[in-house]
PDB file of N, CA and C in Angstrom:
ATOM      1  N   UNK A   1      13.789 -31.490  11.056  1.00  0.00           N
ATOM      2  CA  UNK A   1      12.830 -30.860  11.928  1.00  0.00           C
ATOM      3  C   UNK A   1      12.587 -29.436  11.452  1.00  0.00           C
ATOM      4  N   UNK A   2      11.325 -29.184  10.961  1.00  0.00           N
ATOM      5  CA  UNK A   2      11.115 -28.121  10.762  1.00  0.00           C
ATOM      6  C   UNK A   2      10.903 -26.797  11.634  1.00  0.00           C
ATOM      7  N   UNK A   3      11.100 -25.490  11.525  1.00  0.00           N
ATOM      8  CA  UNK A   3      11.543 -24.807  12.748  1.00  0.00           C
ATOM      9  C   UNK A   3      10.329 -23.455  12.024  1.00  0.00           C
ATOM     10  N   UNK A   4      10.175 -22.685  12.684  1.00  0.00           N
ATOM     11  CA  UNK A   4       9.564 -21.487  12.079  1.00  0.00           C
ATOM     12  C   UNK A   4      10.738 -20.078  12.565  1.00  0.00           C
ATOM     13  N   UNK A   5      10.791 -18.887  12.428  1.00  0.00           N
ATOM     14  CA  UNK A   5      11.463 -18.278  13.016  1.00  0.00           C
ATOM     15  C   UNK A   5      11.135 -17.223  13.386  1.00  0.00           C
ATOM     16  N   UNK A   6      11.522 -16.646  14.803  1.00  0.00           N
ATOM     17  CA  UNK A   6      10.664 -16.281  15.327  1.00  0.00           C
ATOM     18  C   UNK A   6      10.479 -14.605  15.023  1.00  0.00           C
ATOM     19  N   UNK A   7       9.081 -14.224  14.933  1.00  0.00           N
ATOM     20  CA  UNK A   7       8.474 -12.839  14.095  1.00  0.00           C
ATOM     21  C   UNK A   7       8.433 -13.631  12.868  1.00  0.00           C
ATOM     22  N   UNK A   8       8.160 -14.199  12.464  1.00  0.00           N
ATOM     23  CA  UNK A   8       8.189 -14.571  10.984  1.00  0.00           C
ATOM     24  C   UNK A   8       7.151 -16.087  10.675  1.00  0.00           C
ATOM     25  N   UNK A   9       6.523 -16.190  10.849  1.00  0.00           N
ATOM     26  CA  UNK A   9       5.246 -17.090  11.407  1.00  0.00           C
ATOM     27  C   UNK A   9       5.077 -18.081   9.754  1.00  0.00           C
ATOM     28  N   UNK A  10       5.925 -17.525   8.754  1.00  0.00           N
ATOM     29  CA  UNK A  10       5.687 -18.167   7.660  1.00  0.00           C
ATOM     30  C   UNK A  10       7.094 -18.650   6.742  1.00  0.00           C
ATOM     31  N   UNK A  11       8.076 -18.271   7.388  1.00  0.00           N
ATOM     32  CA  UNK A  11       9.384 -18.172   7.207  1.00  0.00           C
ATOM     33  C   UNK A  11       9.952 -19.466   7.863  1.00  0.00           C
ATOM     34  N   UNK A  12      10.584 -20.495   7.291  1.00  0.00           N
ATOM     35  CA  UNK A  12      10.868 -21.921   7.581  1.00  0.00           C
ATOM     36  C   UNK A  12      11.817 -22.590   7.644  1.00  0.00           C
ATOM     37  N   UNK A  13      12.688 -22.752   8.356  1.00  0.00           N
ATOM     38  CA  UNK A  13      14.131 -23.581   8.087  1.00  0.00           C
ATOM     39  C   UNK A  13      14.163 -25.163   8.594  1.00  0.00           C
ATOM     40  N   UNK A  14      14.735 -25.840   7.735  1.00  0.00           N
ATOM     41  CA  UNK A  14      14.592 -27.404   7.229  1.00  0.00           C
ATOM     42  C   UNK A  14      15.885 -28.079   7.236  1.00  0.00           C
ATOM     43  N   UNK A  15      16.756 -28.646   7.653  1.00  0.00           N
ATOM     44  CA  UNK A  15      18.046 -28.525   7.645  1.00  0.00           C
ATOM     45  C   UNK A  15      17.644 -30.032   6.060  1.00  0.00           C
ATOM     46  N   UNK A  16      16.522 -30.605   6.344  1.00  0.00           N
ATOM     47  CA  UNK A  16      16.585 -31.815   5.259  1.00  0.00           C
ATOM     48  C   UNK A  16      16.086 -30.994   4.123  1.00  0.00           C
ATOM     49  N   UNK A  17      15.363 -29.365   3.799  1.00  0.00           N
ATOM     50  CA  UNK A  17      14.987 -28.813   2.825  1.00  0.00           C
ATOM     51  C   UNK A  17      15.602 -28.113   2.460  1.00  0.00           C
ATOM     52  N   UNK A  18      15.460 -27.839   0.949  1.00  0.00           N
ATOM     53  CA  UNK A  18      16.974 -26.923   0.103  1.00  0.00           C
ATOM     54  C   UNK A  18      17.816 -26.261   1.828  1.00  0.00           C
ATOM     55  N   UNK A  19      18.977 -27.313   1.841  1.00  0.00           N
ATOM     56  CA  UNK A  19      19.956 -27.434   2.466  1.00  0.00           C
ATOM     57  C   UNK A  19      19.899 -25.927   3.504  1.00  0.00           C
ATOM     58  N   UNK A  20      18.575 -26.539   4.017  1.00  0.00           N
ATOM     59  CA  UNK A  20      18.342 -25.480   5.275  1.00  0.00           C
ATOM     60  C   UNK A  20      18.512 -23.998   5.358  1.00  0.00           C
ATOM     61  N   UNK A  21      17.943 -23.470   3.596  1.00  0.00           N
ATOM     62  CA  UNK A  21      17.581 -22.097   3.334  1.00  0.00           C
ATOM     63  C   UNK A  21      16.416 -21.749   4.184  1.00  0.00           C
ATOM     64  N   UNK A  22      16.224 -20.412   4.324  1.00  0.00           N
ATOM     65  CA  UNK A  22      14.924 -20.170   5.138  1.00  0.00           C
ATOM     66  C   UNK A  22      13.913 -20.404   3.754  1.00  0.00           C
ATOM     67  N   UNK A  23      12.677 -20.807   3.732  1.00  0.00           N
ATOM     68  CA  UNK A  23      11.572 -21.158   2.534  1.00  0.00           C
ATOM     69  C   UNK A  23      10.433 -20.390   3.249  1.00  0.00           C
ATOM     70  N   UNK A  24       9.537 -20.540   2.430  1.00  0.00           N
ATOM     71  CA  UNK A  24       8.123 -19.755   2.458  1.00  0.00           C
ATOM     72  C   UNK A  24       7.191 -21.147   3.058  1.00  0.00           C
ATOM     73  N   UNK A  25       6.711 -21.195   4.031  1.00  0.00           N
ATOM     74  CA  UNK A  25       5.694 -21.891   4.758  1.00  0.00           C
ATOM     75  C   UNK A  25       6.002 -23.341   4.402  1.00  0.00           C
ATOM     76  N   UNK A  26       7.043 -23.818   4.620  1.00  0.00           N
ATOM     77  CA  UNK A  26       7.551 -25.158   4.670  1.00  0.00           C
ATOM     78  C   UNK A  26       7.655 -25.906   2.914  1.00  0.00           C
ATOM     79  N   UNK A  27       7.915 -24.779   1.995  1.00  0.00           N
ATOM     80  CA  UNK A  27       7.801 -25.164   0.469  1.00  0.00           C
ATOM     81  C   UNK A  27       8.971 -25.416   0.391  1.00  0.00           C
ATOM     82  N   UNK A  28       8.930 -25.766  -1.227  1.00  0.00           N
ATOM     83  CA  UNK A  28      10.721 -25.321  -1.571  1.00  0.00           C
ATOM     84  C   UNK A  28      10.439 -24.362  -2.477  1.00  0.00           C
ATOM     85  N   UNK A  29      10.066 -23.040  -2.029  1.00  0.00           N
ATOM     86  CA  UNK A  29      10.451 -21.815  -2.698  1.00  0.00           C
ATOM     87  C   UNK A  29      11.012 -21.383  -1.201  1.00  0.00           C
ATOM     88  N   UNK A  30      12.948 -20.572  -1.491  1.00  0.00           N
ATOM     89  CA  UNK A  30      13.195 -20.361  -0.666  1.00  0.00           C
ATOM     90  C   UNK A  30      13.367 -18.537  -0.975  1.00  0.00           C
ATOM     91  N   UNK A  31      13.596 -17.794   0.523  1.00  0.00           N
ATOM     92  CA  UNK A  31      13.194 -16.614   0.583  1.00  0.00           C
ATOM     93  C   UNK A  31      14.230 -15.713  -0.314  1.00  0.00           C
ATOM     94  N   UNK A  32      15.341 -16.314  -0.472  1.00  0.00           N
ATOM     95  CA  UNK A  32      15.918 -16.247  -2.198  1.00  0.00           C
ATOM     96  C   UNK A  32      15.112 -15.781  -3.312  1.00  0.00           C
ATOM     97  N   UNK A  33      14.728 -16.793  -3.451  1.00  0.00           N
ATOM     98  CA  UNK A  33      14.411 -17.444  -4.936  1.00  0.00           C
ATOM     99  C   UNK A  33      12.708 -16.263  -4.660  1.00  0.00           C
ATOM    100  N   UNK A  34      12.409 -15.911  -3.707  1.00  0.00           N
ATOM    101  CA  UNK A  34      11.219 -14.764  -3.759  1.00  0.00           C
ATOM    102  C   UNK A  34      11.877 -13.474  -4.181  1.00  0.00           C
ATOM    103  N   UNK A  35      12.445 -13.523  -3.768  1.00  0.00           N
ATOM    104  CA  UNK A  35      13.806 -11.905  -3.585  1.00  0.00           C
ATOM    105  C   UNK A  35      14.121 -11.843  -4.994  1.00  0.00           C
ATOM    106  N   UNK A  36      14.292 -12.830  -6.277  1.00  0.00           N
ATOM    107  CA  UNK A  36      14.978 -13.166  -7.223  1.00  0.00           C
ATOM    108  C   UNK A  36      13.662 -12.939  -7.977  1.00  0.00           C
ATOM    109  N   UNK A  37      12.679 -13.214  -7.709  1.00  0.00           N
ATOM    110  CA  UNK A  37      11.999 -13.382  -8.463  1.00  0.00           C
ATOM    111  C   UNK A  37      11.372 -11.788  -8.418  1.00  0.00           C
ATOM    112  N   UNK A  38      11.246 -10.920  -7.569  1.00  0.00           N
ATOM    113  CA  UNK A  38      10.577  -9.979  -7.733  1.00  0.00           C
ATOM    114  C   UNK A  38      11.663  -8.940  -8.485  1.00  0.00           C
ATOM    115  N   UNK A  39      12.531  -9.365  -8.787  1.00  0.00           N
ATOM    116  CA  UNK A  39      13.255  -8.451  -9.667  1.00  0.00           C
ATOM    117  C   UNK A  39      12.890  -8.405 -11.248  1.00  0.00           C
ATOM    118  N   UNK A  40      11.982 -10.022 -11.353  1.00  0.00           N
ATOM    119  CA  UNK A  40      11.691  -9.705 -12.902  1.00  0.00           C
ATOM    120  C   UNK A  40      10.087  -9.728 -12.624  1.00  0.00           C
ATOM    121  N   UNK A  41       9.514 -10.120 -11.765  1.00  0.00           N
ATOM    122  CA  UNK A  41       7.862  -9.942 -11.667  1.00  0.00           C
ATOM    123  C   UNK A  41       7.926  -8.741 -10.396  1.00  0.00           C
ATOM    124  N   UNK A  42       8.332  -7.419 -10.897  1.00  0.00           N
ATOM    125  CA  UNK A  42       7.995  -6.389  -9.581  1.00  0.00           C
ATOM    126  C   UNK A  42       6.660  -6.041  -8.818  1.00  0.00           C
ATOM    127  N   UNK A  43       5.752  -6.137  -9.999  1.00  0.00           N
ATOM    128  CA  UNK A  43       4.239  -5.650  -9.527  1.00  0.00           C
ATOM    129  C   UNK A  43       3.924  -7.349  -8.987  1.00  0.00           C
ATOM    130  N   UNK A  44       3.131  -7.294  -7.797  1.00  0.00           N
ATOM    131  CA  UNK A  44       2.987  -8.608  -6.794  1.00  0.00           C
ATOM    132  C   UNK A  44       2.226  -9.507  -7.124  1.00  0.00           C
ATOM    133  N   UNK A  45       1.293  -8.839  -8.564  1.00  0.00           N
ATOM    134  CA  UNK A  45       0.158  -9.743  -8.566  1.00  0.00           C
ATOM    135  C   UNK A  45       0.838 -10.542  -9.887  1.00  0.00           C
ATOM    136  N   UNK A  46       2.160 -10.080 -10.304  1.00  0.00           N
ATOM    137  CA  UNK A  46       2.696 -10.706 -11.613  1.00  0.00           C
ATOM    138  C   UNK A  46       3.460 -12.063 -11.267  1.00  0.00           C
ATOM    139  N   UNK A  47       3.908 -12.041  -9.918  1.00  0.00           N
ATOM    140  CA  UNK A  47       4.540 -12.865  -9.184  1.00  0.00           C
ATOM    141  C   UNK A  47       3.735 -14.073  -8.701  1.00  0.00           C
ATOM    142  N   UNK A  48       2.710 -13.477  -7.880  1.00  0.00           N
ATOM    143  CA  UNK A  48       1.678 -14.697  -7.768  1.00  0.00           C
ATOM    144  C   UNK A  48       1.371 -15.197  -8.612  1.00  0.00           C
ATOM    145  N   UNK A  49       0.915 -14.889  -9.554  1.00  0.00           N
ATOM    146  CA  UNK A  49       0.755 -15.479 -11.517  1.00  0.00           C
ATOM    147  C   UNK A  49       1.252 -16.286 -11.628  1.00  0.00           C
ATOM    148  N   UNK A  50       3.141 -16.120 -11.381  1.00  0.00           N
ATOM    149  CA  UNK A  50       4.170 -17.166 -11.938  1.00  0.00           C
ATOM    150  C   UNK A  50       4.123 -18.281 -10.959  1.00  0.00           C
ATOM    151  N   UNK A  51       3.861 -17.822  -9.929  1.00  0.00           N
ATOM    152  CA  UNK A  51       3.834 -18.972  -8.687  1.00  0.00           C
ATOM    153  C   UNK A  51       2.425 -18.657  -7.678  1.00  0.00           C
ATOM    154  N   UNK A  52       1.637 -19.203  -8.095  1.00  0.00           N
ATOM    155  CA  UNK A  52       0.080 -19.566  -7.488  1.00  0.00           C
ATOM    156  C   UNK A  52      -0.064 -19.879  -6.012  1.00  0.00           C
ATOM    157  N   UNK A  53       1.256 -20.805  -5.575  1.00  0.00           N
ATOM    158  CA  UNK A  53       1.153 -20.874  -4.128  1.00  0.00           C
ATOM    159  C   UNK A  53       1.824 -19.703  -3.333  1.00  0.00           C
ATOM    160  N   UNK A  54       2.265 -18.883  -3.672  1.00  0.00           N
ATOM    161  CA  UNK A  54       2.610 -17.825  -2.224  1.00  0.00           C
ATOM    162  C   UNK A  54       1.170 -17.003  -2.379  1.00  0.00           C
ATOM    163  N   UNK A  55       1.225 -15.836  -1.494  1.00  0.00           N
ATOM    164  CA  UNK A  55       0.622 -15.208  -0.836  1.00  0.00           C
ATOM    165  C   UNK A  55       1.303 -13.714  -0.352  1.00  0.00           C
ATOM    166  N   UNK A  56       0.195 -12.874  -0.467  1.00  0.00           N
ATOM    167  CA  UNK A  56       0.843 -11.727  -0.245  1.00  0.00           C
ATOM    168  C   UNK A  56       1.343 -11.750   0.759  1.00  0.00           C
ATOM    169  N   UNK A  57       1.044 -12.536   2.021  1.00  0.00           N
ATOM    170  CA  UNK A  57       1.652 -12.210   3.068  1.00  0.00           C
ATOM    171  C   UNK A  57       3.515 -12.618   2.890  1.00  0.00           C
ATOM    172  N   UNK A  58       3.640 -14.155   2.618  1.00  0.00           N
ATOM    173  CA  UNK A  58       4.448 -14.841   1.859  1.00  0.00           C
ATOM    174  C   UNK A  58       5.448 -14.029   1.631  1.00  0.00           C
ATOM    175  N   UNK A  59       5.416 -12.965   0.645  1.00  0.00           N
ATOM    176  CA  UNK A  59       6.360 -12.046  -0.224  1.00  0.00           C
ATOM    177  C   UNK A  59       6.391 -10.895   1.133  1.00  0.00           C
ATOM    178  N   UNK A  60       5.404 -10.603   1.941  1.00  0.00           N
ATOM    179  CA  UNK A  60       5.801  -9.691   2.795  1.00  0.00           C
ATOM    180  C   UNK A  60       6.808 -10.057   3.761  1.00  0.00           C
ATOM    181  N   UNK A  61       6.590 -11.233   4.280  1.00  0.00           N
ATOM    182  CA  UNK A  61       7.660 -11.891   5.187  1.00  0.00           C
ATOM    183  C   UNK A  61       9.090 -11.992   4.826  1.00  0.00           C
ATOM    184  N   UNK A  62       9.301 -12.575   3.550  1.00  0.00           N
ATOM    185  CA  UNK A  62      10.397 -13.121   3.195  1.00  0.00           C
ATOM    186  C   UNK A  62      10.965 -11.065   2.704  1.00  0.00           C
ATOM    187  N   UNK A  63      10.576  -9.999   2.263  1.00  0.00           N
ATOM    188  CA  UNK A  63      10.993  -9.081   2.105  1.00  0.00           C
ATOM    189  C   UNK A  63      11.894  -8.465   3.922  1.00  0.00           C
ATOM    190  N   UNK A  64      10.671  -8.543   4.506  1.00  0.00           N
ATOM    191  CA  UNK A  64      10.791  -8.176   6.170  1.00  0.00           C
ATOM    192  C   UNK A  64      12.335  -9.123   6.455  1.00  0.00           C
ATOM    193  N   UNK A  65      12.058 -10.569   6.231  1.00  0.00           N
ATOM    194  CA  UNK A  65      13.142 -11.534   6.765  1.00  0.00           C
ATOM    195  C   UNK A  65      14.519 -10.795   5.739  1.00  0.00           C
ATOM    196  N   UNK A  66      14.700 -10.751   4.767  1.00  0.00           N
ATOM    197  CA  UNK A  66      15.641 -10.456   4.516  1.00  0.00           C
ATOM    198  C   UNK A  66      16.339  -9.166   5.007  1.00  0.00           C
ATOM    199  N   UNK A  67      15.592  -7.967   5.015  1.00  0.00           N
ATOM    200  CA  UNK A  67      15.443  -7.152   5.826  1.00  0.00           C
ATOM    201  C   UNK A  67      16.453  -6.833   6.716  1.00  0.00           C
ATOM    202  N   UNK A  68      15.905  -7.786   8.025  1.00  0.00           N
ATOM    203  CA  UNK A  68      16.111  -8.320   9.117  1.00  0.00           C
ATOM    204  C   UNK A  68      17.216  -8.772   9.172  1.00  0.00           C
ATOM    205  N   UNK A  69      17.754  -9.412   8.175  1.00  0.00           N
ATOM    206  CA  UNK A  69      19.465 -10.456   8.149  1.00  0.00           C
ATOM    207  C   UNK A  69      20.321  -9.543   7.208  1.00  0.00           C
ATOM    208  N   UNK A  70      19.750  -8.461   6.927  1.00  0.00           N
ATOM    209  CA  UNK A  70      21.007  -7.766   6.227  1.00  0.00           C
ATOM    210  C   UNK A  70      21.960  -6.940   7.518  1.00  0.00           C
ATOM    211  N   UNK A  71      23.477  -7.235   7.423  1.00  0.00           N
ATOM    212  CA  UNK A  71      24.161  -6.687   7.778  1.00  0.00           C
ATOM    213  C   UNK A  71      24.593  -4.732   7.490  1.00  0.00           C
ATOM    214  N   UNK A  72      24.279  -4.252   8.486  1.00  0.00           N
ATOM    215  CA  UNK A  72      24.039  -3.040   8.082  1.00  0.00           C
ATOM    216  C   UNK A  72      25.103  -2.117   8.357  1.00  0.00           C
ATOM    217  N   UNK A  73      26.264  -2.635   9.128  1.00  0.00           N
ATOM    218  CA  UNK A  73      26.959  -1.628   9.616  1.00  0.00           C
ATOM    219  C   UNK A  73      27.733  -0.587   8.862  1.00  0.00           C
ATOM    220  N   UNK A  74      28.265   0.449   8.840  1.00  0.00           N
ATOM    221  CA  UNK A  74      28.636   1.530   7.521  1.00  0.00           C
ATOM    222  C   UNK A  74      30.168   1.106   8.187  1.00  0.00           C
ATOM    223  N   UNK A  75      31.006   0.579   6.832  1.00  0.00           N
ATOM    224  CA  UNK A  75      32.712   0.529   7.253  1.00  0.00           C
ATOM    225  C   UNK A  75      32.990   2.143   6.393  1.00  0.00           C
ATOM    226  N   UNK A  76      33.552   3.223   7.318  1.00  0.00           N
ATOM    227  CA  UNK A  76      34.386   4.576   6.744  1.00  0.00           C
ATOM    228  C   UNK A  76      35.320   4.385   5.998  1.00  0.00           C
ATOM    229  N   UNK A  77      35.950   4.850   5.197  1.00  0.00           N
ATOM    230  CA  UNK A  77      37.422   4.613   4.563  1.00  0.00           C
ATOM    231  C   UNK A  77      37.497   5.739   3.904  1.00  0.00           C
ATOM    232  N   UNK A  78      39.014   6.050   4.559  1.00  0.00           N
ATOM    233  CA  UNK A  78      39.594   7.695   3.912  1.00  0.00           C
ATOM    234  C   UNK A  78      39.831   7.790   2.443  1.00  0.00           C
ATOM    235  N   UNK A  79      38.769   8.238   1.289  1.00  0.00           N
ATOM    236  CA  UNK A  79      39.038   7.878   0.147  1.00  0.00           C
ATOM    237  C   UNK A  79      40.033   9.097  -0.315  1.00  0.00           C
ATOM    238  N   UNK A  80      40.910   9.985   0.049  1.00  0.00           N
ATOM    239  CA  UNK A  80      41.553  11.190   0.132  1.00  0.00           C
ATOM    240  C   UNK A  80      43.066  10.129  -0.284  1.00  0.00           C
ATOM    241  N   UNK A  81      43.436  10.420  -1.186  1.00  0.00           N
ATOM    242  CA  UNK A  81      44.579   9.698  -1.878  1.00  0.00           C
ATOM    243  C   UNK A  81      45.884  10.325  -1.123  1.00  0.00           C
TER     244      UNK A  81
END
């Protein structure tokens, strides 16, 4: 059953698709494999190139979603030997 999540209107989880990664609008490009990819296609329009089906919005979401699921809290530690 496909699910959308919510603020994220293009962002997709599939428990039967790549083993229920979040994906880009019910594909199997998952919001990974976008994240991965803009490290070697940085400029957006080099990315769409390599992959024809996303969309700028696409790469905006899955940036936002990750975003969103990063754990942010600061752990202190006395680095004073």
């Amino acid at each position: 059953m496909k699910m959308t999540i919510a603020n994220f209107d293009r962002i997709t989880v599939d428990p039967e698709q790549m083993n229920g990664q979040p994906c880009v609008r019910g594909m199997r490009i998952t919001v990974k494999r976008v994240l991965e990819a803009l490290t070697v296609y940085p400029k957006w329009e080099d990315l769409i190139s390599e992959y024809p089906e996303l969309e700028e919005e696409d790469i905006r979401q899955a940036l936002a979603f990750a975003a969103a699921n990063i754990d942010d809290n600061v752990i202190l530690r006395d680095l004073a030997a």
